[in-house]
C-alpha atoms as a PDB file:
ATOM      1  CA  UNK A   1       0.000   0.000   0.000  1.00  0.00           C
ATOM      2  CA  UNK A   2       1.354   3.802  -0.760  1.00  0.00           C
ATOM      3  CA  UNK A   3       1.349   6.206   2.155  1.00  0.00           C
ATOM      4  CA  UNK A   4       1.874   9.667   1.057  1.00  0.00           C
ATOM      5  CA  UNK A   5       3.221  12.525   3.404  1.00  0.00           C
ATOM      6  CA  UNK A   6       4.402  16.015   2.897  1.00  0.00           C
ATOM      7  CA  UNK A   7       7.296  16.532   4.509  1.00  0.00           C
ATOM      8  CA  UNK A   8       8.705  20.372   4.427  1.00  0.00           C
ATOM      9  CA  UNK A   9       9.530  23.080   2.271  1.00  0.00           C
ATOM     10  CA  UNK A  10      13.244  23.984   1.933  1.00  0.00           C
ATOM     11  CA  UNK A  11      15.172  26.966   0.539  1.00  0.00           C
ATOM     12  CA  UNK A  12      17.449  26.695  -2.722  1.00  0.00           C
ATOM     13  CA  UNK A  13      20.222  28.328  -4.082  1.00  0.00           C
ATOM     14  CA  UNK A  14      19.663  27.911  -7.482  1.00  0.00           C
ATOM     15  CA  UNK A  15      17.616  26.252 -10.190  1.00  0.00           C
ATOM     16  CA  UNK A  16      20.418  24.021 -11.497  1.00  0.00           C
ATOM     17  CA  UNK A  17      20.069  20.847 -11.356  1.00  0.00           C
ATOM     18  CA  UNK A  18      22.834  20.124  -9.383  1.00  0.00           C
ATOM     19  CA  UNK A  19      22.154  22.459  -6.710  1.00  0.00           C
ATOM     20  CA  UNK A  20      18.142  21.187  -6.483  1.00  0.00           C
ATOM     21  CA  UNK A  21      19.349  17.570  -6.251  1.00  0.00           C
ATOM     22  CA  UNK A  22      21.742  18.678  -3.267  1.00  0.00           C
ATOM     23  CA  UNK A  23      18.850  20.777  -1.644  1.00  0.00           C
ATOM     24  CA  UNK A  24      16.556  18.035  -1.846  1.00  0.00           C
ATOM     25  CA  UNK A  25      18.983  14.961  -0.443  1.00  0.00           C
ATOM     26  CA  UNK A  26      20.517  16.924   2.249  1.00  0.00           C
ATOM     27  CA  UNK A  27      16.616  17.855   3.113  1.00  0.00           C
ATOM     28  CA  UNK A  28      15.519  14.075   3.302  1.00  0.00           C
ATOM     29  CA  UNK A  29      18.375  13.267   5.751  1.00  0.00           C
ATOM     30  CA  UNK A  30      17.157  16.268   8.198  1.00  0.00           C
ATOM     31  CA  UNK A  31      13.926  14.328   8.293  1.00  0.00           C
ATOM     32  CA  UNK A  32      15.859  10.936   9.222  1.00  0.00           C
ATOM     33  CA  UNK A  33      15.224   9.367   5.777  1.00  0.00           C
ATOM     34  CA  UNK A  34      17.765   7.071   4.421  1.00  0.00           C
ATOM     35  CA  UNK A  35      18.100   7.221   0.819  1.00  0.00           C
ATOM     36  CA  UNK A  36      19.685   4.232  -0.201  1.00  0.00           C
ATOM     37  CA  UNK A  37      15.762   3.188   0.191  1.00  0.00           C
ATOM     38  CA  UNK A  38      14.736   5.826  -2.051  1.00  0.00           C
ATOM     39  CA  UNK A  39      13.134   3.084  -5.193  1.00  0.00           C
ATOM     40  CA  UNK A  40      11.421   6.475  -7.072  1.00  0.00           C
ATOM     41  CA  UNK A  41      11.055   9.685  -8.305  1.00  0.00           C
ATOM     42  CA  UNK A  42       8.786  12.127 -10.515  1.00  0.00           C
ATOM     43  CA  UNK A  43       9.027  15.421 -11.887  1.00  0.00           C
ATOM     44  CA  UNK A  44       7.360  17.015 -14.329  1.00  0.00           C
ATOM     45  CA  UNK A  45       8.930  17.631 -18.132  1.00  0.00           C
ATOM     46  CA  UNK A  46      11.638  20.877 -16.816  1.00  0.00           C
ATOM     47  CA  UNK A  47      14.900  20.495 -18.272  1.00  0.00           C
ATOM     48  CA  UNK A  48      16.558  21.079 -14.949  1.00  0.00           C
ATOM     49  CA  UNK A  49      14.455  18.379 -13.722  1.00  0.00           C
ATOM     50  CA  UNK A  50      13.744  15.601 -15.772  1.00  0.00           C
ATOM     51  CA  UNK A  51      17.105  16.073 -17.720  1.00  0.00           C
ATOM     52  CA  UNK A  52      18.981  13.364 -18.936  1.00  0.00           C
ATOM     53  CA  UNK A  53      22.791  14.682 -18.539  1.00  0.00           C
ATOM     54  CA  UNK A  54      22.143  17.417 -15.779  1.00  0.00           C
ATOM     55  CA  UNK A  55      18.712  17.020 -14.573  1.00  0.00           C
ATOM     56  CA  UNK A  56      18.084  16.268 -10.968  1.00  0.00           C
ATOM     57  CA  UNK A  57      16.810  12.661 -11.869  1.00  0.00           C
ATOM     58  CA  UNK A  58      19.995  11.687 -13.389  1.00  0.00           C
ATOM     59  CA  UNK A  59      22.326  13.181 -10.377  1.00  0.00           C
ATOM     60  CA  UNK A  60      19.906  11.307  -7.794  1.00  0.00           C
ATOM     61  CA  UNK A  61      20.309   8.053 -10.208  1.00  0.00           C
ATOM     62  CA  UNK A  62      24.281   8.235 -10.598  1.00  0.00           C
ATOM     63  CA  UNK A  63      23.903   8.064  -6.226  1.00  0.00           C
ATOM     64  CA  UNK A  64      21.311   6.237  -5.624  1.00  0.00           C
ATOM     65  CA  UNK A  65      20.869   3.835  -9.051  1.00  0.00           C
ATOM     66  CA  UNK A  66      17.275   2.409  -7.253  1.00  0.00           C
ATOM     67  CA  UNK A  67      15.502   5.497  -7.188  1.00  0.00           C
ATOM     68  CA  UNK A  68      13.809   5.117 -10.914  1.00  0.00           C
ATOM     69  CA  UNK A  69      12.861   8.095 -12.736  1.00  0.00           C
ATOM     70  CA  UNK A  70       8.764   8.378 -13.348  1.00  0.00           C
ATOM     71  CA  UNK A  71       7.918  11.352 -15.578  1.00  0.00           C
ATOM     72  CA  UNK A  72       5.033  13.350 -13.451  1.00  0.00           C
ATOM     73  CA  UNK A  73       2.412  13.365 -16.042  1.00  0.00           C
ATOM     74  CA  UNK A  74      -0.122  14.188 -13.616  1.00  0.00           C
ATOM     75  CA  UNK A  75       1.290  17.475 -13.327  1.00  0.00           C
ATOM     76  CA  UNK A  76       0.806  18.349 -17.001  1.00  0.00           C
ATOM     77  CA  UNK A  77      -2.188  17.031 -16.911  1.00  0.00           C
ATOM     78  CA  UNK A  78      -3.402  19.105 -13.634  1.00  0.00           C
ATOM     79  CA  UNK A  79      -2.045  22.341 -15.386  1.00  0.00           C
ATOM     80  CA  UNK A  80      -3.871  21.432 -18.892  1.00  0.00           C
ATOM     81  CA  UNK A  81      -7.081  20.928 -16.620  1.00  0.00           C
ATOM     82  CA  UNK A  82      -6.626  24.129 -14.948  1.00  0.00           C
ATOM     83  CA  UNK A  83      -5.616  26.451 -17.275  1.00  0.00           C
ATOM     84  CA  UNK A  84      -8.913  24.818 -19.325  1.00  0.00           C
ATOM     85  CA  UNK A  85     -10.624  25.192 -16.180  1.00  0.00           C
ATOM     86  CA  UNK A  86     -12.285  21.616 -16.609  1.00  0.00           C
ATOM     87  CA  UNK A  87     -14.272  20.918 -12.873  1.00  0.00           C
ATOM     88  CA  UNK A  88     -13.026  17.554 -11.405  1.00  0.00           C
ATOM     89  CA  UNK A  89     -16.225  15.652 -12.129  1.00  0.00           C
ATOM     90  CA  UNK A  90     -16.022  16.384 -15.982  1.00  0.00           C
ATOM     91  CA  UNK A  91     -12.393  15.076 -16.474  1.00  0.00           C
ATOM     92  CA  UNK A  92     -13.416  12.033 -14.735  1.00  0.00           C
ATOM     93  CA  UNK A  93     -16.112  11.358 -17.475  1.00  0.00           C
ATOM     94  CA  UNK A  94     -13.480  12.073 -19.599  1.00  0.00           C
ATOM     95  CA  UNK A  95     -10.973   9.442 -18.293  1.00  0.00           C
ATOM     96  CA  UNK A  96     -13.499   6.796 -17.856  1.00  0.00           C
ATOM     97  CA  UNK A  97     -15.236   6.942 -21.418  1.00  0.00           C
ATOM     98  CA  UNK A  98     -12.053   7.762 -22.947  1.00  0.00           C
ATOM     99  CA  UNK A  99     -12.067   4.526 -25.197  1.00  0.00           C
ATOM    100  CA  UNK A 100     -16.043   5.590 -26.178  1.00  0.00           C
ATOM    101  CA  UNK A 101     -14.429   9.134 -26.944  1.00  0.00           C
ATOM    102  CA  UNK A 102     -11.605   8.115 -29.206  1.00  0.00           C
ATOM    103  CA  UNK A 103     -13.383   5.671 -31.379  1.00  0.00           C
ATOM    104  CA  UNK A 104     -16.089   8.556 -32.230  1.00  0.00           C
ATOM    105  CA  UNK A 105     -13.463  11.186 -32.423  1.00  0.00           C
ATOM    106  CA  UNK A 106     -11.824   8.476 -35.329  1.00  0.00           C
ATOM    107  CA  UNK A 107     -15.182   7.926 -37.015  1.00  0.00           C
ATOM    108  CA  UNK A 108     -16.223  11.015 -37.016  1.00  0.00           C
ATOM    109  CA  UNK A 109     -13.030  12.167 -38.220  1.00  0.00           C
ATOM    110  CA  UNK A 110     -12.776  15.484 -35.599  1.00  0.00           C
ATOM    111  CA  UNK A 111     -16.619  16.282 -35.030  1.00  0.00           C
ATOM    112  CA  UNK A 112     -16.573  16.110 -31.632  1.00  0.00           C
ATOM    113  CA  UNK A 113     -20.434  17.114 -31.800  1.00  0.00           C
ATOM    114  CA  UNK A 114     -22.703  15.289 -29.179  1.00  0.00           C
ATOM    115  CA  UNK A 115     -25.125  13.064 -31.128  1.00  0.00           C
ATOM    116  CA  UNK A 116     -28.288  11.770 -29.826  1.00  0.00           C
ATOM    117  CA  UNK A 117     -28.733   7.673 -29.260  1.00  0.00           C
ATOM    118  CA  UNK A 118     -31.015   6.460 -31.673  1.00  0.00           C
ATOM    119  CA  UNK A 119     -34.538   5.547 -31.010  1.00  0.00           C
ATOM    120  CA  UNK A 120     -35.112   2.369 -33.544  1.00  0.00           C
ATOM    121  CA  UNK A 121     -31.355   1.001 -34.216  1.00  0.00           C
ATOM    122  CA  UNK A 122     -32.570  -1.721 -36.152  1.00  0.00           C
ATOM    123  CA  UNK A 123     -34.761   0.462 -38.646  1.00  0.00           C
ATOM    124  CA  UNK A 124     -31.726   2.797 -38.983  1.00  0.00           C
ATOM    125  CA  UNK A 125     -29.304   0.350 -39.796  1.00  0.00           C
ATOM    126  CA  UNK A 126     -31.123  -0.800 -42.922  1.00  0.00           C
ATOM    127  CA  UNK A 127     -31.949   2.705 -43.462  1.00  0.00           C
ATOM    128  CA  UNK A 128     -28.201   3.317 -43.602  1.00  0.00           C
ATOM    129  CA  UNK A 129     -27.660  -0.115 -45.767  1.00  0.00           C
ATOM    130  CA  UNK A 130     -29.675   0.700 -48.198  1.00  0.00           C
ATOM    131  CA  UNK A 131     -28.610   4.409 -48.519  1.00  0.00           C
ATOM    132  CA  UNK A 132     -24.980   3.704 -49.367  1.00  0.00           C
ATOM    133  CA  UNK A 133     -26.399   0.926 -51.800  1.00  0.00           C
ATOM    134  CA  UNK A 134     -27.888   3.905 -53.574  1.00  0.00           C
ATOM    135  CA  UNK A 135     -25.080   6.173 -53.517  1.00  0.00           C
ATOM    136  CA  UNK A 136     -22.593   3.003 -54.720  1.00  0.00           C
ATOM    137  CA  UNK A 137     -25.277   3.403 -58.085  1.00  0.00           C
ATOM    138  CA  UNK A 138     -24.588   7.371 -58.130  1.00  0.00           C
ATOM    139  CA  UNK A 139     -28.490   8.070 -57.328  1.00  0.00           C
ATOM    140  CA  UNK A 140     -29.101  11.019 -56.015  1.00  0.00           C
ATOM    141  CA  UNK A 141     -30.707  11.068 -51.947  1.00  0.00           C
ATOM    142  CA  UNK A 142     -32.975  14.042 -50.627  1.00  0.00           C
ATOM    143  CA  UNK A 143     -34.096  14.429 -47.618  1.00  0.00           C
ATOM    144  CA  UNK A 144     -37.824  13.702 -48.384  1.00  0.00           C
ATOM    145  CA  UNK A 145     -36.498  10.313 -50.195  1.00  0.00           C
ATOM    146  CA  UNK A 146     -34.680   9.323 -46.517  1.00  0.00           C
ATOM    147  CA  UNK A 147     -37.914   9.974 -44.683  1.00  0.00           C
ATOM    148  CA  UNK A 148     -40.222   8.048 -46.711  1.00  0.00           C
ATOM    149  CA  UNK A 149     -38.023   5.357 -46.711  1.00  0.00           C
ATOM    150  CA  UNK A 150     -37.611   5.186 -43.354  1.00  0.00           C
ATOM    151  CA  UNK A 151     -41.294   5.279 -42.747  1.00  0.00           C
ATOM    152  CA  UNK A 152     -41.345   2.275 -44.656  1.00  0.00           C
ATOM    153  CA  UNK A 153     -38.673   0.584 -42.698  1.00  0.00           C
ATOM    154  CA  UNK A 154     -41.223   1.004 -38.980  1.00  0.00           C
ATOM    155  CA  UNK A 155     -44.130  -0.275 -41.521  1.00  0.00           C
ATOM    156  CA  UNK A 156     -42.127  -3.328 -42.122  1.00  0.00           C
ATOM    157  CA  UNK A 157     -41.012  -3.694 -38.712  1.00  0.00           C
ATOM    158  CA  UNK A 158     -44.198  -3.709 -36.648  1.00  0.00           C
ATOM    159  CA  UNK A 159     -43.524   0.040 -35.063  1.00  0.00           C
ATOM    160  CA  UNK A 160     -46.116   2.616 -34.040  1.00  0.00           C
ATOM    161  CA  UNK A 161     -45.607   6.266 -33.049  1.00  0.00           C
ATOM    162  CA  UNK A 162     -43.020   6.610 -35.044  1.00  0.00           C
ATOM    163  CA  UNK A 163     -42.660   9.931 -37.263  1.00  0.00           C
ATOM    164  CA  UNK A 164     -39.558  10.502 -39.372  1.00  0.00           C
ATOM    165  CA  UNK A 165     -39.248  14.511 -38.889  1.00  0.00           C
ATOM    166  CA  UNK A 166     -36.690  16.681 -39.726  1.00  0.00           C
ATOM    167  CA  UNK A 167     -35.517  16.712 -36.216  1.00  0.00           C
ATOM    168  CA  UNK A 168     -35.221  12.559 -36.134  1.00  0.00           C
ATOM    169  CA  UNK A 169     -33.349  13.294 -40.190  1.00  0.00           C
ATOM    170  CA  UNK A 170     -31.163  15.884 -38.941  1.00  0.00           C
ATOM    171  CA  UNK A 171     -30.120  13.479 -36.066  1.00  0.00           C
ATOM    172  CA  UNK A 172     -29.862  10.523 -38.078  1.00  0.00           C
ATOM    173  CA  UNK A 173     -27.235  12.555 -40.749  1.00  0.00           C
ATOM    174  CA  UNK A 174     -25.039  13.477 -37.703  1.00  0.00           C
ATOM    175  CA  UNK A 175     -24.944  10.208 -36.360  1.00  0.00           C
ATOM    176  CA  UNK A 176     -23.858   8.764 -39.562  1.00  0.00           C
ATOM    177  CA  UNK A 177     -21.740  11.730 -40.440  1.00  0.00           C
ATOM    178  CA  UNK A 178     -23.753  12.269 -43.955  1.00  0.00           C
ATOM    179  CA  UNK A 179     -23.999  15.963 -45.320  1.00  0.00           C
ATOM    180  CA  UNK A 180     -26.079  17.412 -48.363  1.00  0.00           C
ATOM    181  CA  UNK A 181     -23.849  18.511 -51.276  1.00  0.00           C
ATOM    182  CA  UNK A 182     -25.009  19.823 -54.755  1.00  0.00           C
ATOM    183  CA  UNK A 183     -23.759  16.871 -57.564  1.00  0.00           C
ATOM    184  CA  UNK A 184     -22.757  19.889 -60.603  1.00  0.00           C
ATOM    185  CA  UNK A 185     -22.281  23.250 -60.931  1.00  0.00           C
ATOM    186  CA  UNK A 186     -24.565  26.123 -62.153  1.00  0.00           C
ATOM    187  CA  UNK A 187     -24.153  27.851 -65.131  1.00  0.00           C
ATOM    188  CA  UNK A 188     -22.914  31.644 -65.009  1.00  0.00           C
ATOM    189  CA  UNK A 189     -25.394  34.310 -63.821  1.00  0.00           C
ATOM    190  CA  UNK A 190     -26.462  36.671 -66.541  1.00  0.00           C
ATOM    191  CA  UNK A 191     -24.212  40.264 -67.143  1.00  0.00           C
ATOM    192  CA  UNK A 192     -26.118  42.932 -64.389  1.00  0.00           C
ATOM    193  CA  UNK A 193     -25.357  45.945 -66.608  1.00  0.00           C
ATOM    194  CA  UNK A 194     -27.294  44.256 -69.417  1.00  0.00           C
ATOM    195  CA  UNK A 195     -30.380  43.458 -66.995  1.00  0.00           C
ATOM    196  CA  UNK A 196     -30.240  47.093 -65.946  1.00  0.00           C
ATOM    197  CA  UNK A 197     -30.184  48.684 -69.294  1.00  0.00           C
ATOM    198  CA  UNK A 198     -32.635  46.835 -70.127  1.00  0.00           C
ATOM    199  CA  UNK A 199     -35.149  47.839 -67.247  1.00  0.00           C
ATOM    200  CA  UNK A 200     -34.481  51.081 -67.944  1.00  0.00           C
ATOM    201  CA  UNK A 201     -35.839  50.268 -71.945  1.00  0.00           C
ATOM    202  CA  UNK A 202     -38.410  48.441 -70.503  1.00  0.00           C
ATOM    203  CA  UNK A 203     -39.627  50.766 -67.741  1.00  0.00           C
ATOM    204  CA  UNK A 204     -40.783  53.434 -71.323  1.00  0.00           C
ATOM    205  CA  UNK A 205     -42.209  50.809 -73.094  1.00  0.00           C
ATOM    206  CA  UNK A 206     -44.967  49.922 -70.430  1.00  0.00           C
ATOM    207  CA  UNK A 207     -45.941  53.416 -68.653  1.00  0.00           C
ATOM    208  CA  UNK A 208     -48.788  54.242 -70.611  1.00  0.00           C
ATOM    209  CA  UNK A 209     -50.370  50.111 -70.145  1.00  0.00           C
ATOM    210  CA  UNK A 210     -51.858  49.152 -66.830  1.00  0.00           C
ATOM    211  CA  UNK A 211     -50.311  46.223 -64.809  1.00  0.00           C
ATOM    212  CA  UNK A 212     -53.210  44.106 -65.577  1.00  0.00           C
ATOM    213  CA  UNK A 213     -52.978  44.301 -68.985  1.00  0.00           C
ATOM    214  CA  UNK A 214     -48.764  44.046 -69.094  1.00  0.00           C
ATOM    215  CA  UNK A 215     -48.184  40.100 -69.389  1.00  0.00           C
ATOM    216  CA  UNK A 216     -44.680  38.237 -69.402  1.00  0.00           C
ATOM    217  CA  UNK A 217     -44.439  34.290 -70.758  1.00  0.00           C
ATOM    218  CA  UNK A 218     -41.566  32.251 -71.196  1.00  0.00           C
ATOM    219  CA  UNK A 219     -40.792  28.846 -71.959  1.00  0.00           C
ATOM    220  CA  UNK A 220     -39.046  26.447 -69.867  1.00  0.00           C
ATOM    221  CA  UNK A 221     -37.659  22.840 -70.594  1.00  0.00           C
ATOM    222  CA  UNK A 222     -39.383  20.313 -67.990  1.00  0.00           C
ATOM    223  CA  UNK A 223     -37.265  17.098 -67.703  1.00  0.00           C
ATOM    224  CA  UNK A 224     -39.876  15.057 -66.054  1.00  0.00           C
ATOM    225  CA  UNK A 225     -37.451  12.085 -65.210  1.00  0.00           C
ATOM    226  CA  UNK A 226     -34.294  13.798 -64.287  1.00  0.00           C
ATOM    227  CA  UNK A 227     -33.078  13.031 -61.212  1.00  0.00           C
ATOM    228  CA  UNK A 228     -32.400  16.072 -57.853  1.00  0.00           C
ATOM    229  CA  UNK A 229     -28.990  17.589 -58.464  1.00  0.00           C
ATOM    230  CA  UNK A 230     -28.388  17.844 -54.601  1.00  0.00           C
ATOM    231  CA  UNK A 231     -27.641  13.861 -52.460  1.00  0.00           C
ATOM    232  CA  UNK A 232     -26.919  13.505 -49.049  1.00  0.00           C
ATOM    233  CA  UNK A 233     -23.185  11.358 -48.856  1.00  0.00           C
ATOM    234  CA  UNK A 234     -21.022  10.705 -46.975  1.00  0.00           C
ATOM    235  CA  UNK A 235     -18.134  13.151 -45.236  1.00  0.00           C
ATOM    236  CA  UNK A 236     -15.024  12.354 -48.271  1.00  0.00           C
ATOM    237  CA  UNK A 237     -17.208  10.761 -51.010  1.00  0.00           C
ATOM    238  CA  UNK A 238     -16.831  11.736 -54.052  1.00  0.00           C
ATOM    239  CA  UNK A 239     -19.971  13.954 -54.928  1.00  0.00           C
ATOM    240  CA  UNK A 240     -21.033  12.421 -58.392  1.00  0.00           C
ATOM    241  CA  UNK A 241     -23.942  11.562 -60.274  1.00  0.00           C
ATOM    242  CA  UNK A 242     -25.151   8.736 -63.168  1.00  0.00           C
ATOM    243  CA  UNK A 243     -26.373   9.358 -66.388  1.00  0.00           C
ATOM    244  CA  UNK A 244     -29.269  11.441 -66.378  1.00  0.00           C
ATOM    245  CA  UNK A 245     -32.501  11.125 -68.817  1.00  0.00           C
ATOM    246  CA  UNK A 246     -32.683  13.536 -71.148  1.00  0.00           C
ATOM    247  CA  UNK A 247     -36.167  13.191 -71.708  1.00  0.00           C
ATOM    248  CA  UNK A 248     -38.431  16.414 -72.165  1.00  0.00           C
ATOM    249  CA  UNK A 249     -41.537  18.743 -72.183  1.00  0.00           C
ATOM    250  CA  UNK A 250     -41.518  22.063 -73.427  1.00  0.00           C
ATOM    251  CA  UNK A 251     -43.849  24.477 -71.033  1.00  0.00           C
ATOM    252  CA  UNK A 252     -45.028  27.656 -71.698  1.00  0.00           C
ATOM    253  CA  UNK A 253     -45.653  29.811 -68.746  1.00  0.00           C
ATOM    254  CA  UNK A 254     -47.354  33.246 -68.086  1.00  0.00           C
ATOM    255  CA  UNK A 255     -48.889  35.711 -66.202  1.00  0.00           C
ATOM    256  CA  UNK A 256     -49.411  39.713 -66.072  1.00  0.00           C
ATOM    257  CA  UNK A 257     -48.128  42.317 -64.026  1.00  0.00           C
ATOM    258  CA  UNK A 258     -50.250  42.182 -61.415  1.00  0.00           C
ATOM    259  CA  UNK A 259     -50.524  38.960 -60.606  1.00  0.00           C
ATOM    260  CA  UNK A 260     -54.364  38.652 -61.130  1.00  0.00           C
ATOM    261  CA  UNK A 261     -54.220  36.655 -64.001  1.00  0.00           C
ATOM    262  CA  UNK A 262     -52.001  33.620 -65.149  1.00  0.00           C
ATOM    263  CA  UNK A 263     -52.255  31.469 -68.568  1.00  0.00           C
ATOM    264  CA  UNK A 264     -52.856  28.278 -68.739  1.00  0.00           C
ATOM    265  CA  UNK A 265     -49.746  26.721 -68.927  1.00  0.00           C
ATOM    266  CA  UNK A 266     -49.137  25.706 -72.527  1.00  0.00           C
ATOM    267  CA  UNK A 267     -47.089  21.726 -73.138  1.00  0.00           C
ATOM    268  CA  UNK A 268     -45.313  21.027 -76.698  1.00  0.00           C
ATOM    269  CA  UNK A 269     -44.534  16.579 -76.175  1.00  0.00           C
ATOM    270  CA  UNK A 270     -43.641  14.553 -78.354  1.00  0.00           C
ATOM    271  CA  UNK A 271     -44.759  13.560 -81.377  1.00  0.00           C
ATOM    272  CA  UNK A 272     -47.222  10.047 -81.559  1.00  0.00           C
ATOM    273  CA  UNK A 273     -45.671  10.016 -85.277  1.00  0.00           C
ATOM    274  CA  UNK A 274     -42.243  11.643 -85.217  1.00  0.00           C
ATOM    275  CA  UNK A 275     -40.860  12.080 -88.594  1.00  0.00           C
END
């Protein structure tokens, strides 16, 4: 059993290492301690400590070759805790869940974020199966997609009182470390001194119509079986899509100033007998 005791303070003449080992032996025989019993000792990282060559370990060693140096990491670690100002009963959650903390700091990758337990493990673990199945085939994953899939999953499973809300999807991304990322880029934004020349043309051509009688249509390419542009993936996946279909409506679309009236929208297919 270890029996610890503080024993005095004593005056030194320098910071040497020399001159602290001498301090310190001559000290332990005023208190009647015989040092060829001394078996340890334990500083903390200081040079004229902990040195190799002149440090007060290695003079104590070269006299007394039982008393085995012990670097103090205790003391570093008091000082980090301190200076951190980490309370006592924190750092010993720390200590004892340090194995839980490393493995999610290493699968996380650095997001040290606190992530809630999940509710249904079993429905989320297919969930997650058959997510990456779908990103290994370069579909693209919304949100919406996730949480009627997972719906499913409780169906299949028997569970009630389930809803999968964005709360439960936000939850379910950080546990699993998955983000949202756009798949390609967007095409360049048209010139702003064109767009304001041209307001200022535009602004004389319609001053003497009323609102409701100023209308603005444009078509618009629908491709009805494209796939989103935006997936949820994985933190350090590549962010790339498939092939997508290139198949087509053409809509026209309309509606006046005012907002009072809109056309019906206006749909060019395809042909039933192309040439």
């Amino acid at each position: 059993m270890i029996h610890e005791d503080f024993l005095q303070f004593f005056e030194i003449e320098s910071p040497t290492g020399e001159s602290l080992a001498s301090s310190k032996l001559n000290s332990l025989s005023k208190c009647g301690i015989d040092c060829n019993y001394l078996y340890g000792q334990g500083y903390d990282g200081a040079s004229n400590m902990s040195g190799q060559f002149k440090g007060v370990q290695n003079i104590v060693i070269s006299k007394y070759p039982k008393a085995v140096y012990v670097h103090y990491a205790a003391h570093s670690l008091n000082m980090a805790v301190s200076t951190a100002n980490i309370p006592p009963n924190t750092l010993s959650t720390f200590l004892k869940n340090k194995a839980d903390i490393l493995k999610q700091f290493q699968n996380n990758k650095g997001d040290c974020k606190r992530s809630k337990p999940a509710e249904l493990p079993n429905v989320e673990v297919c969930l997650f199966k058959w997510f990456t199945q779908c990103r290994d085939k370069n579909i693209p994953i919304s949100g919406p997609i996730l949480k009627e899939k997972a719906e499913y999953f409780v169906t299949q499973f028997g569970y009630s009182n389930f809803k999968a809300s964005q709360g439960w999807l936000g939850n379910w991304k950080n546990r699993h470390n998955i983000i949202f990322r756009k798949i390609c880029g967007e095409s360049a934004s048209v010139n702003d001194s064109l767009c304001n020349e041209w307001l200022g043309k535009l602004s004389n051509i319609i001053k003497e119509y009323s609102p409701d009688d100023v209308f603005n249509v444009d078509e618009t390419a629908l491709f009805f079986k494209c796939l989103p542009d935006r997936t949820y993936i994985l933190k350090g996946e590549t962010c790339s899509g498939g092939k997508q279909s290139k198949e087509r409506i053409t809509i026209l679309l309309g509606s006046n100033m005012s907002g009072s009236e809109k056309i019906k929208p206006l749909i060019i297919g395809k042909s039933t007998k192309p040439r």
